[in-house]
PDB file of N, CA and C in Angstrom:
ATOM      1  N   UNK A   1       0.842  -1.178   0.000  1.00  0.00           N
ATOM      2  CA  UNK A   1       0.000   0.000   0.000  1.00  0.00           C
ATOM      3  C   UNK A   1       0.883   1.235   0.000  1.00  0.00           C
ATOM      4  N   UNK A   2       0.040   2.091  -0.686  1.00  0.00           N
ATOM      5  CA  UNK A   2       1.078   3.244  -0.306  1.00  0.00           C
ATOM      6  C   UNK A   2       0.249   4.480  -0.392  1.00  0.00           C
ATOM      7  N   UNK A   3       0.451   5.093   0.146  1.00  0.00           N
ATOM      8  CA  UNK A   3      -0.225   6.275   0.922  1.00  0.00           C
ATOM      9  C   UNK A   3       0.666   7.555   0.843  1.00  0.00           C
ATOM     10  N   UNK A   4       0.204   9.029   0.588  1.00  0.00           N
ATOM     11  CA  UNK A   4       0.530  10.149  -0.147  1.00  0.00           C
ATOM     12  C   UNK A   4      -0.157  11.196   0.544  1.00  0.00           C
ATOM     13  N   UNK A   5      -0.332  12.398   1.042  1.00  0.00           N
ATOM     14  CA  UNK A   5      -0.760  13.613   1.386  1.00  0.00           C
ATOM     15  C   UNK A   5      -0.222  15.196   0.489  1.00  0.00           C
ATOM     16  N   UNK A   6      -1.220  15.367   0.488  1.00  0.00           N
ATOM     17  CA  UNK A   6      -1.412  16.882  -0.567  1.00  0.00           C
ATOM     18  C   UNK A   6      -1.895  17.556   0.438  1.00  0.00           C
ATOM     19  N   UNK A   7      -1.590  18.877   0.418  1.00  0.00           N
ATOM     20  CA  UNK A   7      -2.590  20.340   0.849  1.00  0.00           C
ATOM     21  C   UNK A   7      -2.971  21.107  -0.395  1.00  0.00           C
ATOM     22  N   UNK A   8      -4.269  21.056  -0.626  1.00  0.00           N
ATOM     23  CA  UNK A   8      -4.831  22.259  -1.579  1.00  0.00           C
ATOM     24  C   UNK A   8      -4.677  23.210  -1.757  1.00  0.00           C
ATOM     25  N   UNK A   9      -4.037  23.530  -2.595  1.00  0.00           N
ATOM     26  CA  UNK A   9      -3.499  24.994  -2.813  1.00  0.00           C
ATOM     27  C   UNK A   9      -4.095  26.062  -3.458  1.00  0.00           C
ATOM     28  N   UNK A  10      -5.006  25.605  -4.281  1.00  0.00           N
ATOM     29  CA  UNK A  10      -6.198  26.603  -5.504  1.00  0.00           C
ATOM     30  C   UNK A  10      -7.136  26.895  -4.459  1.00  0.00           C
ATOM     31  N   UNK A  11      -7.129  28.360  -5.317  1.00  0.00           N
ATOM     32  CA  UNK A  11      -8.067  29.343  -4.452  1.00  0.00           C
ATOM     33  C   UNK A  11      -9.311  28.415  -4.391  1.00  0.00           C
ATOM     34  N   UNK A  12      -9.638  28.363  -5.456  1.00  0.00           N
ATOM     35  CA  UNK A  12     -11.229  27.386  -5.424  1.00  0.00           C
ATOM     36  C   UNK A  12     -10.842  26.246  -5.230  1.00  0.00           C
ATOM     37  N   UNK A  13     -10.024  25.189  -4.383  1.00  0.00           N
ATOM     38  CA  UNK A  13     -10.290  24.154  -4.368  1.00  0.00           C
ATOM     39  C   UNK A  13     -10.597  23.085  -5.087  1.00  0.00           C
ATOM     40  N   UNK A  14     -11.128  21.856  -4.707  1.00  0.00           N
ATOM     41  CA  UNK A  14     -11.258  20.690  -5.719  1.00  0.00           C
ATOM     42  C   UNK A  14     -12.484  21.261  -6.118  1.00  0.00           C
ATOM     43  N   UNK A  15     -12.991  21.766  -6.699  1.00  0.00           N
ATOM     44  CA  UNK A  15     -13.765  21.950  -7.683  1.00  0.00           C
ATOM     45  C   UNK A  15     -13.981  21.607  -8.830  1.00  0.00           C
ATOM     46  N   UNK A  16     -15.261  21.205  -9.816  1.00  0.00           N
ATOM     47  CA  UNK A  16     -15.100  20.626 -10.432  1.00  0.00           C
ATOM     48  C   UNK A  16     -14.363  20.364 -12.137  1.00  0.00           C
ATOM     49  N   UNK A  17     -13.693  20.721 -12.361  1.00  0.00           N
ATOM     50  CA  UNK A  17     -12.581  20.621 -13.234  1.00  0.00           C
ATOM     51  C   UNK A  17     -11.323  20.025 -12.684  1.00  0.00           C
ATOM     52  N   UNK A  18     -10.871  20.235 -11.876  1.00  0.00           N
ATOM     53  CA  UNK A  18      -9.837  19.139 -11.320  1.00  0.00           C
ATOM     54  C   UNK A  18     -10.930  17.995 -10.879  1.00  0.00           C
ATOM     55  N   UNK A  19     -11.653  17.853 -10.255  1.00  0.00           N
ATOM     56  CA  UNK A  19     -12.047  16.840  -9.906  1.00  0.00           C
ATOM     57  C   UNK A  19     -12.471  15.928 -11.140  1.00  0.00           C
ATOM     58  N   UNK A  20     -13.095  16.571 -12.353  1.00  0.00           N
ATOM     59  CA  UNK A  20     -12.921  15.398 -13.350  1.00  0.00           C
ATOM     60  C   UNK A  20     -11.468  15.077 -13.474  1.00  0.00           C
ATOM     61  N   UNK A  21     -10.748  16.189 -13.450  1.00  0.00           N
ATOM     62  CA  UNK A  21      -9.280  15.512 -14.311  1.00  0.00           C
ATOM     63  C   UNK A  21      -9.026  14.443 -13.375  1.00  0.00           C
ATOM     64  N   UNK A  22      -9.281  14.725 -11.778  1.00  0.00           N
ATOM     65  CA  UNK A  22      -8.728  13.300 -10.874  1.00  0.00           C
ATOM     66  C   UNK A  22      -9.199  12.037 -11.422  1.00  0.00           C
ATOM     67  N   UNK A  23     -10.332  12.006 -11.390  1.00  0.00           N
ATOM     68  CA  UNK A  23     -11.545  10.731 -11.763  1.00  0.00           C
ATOM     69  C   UNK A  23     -10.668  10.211 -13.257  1.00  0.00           C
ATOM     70  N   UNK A  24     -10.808  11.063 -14.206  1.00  0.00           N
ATOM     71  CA  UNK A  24     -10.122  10.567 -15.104  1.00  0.00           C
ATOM     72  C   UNK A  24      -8.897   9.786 -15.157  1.00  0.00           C
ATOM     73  N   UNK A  25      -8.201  10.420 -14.227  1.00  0.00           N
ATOM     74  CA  UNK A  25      -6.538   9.775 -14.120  1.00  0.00           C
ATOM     75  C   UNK A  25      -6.661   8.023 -13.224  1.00  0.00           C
ATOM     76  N   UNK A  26      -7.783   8.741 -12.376  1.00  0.00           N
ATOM     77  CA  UNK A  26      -7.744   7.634 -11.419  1.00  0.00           C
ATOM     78  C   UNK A  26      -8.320   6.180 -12.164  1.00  0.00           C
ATOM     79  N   UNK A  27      -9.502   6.255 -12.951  1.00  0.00           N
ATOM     80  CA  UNK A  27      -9.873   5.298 -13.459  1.00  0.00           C
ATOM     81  C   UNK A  27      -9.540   4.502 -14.530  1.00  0.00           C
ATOM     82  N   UNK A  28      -7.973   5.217 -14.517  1.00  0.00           N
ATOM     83  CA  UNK A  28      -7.257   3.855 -15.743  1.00  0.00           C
ATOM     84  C   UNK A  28      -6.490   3.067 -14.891  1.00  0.00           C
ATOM     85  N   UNK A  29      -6.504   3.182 -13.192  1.00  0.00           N
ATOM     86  CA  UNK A  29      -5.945   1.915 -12.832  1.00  0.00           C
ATOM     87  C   UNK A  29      -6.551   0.622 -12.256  1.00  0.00           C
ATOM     88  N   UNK A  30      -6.353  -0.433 -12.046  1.00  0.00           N
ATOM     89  CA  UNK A  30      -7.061  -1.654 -11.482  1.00  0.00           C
ATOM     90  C   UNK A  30      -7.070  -1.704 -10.157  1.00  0.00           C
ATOM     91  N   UNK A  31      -6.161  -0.891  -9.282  1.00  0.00           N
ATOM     92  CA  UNK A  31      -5.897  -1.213  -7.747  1.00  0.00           C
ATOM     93  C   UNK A  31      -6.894  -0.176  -6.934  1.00  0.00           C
ATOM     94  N   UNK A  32      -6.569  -0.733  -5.740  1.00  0.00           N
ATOM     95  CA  UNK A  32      -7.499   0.417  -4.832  1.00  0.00           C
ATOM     96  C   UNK A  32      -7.495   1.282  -4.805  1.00  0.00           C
ATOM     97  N   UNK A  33      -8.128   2.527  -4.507  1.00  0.00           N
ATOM     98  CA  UNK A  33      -7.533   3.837  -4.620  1.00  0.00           C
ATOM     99  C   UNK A  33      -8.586   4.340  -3.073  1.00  0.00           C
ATOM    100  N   UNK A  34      -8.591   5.424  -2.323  1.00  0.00           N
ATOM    101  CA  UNK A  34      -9.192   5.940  -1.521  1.00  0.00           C
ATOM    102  C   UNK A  34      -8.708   7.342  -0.990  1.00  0.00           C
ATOM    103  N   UNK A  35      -9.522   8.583  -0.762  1.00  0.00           N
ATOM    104  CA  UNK A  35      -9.050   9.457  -0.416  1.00  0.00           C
ATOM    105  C   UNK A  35      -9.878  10.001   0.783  1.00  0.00           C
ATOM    106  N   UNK A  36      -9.111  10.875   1.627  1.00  0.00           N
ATOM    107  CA  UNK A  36      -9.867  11.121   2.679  1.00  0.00           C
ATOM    108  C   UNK A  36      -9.008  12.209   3.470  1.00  0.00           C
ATOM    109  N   UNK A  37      -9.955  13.338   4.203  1.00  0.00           N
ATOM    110  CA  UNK A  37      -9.557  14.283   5.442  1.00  0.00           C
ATOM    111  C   UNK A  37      -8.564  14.108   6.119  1.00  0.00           C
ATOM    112  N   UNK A  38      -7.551  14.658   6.425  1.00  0.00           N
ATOM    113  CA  UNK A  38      -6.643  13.999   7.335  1.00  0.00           C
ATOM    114  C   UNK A  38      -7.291  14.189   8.668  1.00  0.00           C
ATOM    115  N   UNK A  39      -8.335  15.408   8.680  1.00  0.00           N
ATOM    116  CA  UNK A  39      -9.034  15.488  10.530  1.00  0.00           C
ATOM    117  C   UNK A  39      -9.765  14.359  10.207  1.00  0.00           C
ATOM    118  N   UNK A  40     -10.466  13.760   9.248  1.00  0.00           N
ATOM    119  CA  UNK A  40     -11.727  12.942   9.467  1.00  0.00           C
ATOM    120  C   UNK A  40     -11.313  11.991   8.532  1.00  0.00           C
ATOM    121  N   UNK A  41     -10.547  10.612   9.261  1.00  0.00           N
ATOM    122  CA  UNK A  41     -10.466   9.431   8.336  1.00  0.00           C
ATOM    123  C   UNK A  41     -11.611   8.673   8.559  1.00  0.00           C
ATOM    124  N   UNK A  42     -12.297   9.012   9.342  1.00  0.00           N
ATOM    125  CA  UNK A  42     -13.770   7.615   9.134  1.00  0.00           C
ATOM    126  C   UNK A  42     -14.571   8.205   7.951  1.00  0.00           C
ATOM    127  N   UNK A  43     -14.267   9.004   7.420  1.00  0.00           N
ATOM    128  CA  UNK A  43     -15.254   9.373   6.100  1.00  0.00           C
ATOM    129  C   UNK A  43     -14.502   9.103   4.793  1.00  0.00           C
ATOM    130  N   UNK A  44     -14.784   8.202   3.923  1.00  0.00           N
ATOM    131  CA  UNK A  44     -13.423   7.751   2.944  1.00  0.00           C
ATOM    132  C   UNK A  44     -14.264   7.985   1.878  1.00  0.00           C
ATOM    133  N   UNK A  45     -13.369   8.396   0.414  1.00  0.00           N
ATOM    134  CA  UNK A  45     -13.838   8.521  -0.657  1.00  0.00           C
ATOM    135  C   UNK A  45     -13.250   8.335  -1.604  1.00  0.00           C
ATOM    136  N   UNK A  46     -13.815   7.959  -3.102  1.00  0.00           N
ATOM    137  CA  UNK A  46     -13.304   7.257  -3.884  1.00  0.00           C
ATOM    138  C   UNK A  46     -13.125   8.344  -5.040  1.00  0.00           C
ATOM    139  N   UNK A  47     -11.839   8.599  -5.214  1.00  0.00           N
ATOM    140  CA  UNK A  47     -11.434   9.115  -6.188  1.00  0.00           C
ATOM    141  C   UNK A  47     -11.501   8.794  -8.316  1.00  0.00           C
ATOM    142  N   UNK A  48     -11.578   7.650  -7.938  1.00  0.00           N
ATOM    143  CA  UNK A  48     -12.529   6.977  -9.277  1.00  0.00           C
ATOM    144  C   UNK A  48     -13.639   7.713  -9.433  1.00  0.00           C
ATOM    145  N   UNK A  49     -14.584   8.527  -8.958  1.00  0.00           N
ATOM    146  CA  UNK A  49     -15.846   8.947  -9.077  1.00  0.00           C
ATOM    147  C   UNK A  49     -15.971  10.531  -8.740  1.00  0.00           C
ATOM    148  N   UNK A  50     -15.731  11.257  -9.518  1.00  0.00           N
ATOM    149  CA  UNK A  50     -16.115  12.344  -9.819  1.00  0.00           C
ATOM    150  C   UNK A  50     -17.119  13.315  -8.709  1.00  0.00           C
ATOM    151  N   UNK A  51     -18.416  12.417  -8.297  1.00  0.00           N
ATOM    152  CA  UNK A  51     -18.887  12.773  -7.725  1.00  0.00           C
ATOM    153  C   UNK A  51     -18.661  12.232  -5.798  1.00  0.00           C
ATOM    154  N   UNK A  52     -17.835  11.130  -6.074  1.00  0.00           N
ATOM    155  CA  UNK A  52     -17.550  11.123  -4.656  1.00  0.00           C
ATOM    156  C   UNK A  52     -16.423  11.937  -4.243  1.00  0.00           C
ATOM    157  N   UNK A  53     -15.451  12.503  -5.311  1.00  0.00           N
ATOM    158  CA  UNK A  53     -14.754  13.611  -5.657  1.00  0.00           C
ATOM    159  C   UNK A  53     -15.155  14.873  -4.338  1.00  0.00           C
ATOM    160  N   UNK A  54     -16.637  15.354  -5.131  1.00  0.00           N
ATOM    161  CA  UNK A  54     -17.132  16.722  -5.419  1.00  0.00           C
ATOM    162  C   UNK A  54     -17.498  16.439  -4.014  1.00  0.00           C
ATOM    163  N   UNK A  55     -18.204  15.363  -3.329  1.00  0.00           N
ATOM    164  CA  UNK A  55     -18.589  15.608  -1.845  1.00  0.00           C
ATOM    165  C   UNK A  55     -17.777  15.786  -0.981  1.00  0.00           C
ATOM    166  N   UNK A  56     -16.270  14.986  -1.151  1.00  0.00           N
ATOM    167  CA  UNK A  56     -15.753  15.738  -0.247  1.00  0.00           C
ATOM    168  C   UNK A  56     -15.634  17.039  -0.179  1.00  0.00           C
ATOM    169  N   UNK A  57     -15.655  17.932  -0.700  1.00  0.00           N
ATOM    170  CA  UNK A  57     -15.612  19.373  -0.721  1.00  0.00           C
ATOM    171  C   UNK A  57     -14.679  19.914   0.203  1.00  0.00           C
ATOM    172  N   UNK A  58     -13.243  19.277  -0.833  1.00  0.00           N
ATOM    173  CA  UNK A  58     -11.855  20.074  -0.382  1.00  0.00           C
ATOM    174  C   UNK A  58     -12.021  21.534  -0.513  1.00  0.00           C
ATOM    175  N   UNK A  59     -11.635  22.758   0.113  1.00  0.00           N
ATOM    176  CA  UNK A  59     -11.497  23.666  -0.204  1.00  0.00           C
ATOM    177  C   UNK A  59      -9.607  23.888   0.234  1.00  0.00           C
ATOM    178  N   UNK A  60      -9.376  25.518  -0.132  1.00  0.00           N
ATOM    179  CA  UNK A  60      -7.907  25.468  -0.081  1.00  0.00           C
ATOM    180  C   UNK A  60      -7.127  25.408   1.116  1.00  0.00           C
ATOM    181  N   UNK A  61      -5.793  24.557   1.335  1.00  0.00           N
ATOM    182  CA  UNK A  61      -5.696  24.293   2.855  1.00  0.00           C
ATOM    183  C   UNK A  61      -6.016  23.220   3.203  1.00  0.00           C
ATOM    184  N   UNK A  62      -6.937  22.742   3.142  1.00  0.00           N
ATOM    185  CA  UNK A  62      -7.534  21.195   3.192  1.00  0.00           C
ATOM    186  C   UNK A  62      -6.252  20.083   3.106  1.00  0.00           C
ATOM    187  N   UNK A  63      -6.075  19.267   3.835  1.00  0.00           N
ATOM    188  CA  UNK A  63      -5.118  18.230   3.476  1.00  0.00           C
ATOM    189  C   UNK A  63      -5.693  17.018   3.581  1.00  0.00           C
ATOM    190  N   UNK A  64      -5.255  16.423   2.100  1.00  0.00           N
ATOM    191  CA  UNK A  64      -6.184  15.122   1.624  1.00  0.00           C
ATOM    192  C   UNK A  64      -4.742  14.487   1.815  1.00  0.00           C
ATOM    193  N   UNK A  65      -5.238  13.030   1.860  1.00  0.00           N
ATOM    194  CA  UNK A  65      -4.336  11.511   1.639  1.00  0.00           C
ATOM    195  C   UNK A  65      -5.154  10.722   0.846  1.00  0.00           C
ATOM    196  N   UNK A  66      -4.321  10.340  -0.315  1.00  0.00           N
ATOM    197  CA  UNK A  66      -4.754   9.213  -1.043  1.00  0.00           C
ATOM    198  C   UNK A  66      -3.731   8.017  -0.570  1.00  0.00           C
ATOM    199  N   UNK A  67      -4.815   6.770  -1.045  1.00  0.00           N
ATOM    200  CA  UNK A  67      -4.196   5.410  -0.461  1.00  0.00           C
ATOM    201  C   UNK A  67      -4.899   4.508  -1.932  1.00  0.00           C
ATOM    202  N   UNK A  68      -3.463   3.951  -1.921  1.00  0.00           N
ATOM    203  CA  UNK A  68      -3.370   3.003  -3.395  1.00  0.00           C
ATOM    204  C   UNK A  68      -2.350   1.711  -2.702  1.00  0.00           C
ATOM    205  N   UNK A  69      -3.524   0.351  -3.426  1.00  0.00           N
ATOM    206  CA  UNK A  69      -3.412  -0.698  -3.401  1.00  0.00           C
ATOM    207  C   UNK A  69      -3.828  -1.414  -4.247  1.00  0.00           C
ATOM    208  N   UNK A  70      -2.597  -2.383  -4.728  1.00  0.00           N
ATOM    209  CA  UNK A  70      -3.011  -3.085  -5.532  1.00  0.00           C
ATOM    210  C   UNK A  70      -1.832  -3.365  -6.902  1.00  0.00           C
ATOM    211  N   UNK A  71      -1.528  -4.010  -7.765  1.00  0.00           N
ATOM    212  CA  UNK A  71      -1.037  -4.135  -8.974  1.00  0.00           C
ATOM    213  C   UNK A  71      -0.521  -3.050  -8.910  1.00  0.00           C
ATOM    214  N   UNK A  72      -1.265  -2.096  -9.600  1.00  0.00           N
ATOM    215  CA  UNK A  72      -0.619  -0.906 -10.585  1.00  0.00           C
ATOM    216  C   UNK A  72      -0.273   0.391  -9.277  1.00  0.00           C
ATOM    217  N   UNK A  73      -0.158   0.461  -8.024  1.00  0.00           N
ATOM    218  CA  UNK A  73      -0.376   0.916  -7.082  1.00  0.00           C
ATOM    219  C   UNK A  73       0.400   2.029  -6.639  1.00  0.00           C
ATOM    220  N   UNK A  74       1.693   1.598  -7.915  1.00  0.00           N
ATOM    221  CA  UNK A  74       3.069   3.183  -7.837  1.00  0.00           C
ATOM    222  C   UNK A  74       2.679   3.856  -9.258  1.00  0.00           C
ATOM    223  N   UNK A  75       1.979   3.375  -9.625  1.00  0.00           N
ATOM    224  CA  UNK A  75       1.774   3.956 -11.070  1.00  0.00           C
ATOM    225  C   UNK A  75       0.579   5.041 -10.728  1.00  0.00           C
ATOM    226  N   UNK A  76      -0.567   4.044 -10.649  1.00  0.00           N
ATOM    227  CA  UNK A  76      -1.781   4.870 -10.033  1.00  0.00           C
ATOM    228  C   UNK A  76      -1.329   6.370  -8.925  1.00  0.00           C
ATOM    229  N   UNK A  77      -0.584   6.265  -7.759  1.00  0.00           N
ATOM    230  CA  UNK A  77      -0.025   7.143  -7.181  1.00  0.00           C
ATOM    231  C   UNK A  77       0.872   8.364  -8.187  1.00  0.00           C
ATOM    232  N   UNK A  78       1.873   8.175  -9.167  1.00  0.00           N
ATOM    233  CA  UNK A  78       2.871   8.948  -9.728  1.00  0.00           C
ATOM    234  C   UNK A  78       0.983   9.568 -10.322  1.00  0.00           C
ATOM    235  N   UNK A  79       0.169   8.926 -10.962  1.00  0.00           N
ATOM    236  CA  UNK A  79      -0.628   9.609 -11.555  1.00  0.00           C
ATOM    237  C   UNK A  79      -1.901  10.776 -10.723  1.00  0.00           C
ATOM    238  N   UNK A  80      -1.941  10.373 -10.122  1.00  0.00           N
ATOM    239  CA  UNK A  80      -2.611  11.270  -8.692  1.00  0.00           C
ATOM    240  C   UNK A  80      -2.098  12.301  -8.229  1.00  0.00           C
ATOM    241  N   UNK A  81      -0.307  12.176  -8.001  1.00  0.00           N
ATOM    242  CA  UNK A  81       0.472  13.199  -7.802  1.00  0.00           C
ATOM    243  C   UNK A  81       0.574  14.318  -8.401  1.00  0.00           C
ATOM    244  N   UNK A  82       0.633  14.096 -10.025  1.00  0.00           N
ATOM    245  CA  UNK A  82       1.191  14.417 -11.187  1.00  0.00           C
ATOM    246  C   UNK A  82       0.114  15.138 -11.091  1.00  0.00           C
ATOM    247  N   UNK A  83      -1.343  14.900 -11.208  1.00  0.00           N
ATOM    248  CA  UNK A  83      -2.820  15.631 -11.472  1.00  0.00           C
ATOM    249  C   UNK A  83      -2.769  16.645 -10.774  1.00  0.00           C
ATOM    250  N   UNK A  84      -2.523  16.273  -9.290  1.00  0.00           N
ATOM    251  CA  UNK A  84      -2.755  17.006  -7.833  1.00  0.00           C
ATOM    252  C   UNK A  84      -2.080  18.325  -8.403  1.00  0.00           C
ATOM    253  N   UNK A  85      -0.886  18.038  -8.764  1.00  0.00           N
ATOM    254  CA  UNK A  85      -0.071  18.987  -8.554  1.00  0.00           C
ATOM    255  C   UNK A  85       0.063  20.271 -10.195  1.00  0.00           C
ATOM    256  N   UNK A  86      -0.683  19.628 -11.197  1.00  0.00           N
ATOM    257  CA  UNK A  86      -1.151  20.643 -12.256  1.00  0.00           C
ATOM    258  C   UNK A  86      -2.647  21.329 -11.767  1.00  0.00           C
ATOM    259  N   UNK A  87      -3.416  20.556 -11.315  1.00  0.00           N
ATOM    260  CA  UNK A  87      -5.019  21.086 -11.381  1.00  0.00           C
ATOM    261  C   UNK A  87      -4.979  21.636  -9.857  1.00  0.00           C
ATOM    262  N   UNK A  88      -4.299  20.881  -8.999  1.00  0.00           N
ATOM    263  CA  UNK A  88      -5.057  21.800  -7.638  1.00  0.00           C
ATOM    264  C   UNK A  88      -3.537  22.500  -6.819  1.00  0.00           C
TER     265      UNK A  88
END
């Protein structure tokens, strides 16, 4: 497993244009993927989905962790990173 933390840096947050580009990136891999609050890990969300995306409702400052497992699991991550760090 491997596990990653971002702080949001865009004024507007994950909003939705990065949040498609995430969904997009995220759903060309086969392994687990999960993202979530660093104050609130009992609330988990799936970055594959656009709209489970949009509920979390990162704004800027916010510090997310994604968690990837599985096969493709450093790949999936370099690609999450890579997004994170053009769109938000």
């Amino acid at each position: 497993m491997i596990k990653k933390t971002f702080t949001i840096t865009a004024e507007e947050g994950l909003h939705a244009r990065p949040a498609s580009e995430l969904a997009k990136v995220a759903m060309k891999f086969k392994c687990d993927l999960k993202m979530y609050r660093e104050e609130d890990m009992s609330k988990i969300f799936q970055p594959k989905s656009i709209l489970s995306i949009m509920t979390l409702g990162a704004s800027k400052g916010d510090v997310i962790t994604f968690e990837a497992e599985g096969a493709d699991e450093g790949e999936a991550m370099a690609g999450i990173e890579q997004t994170i760090m053009e769109v938000v």
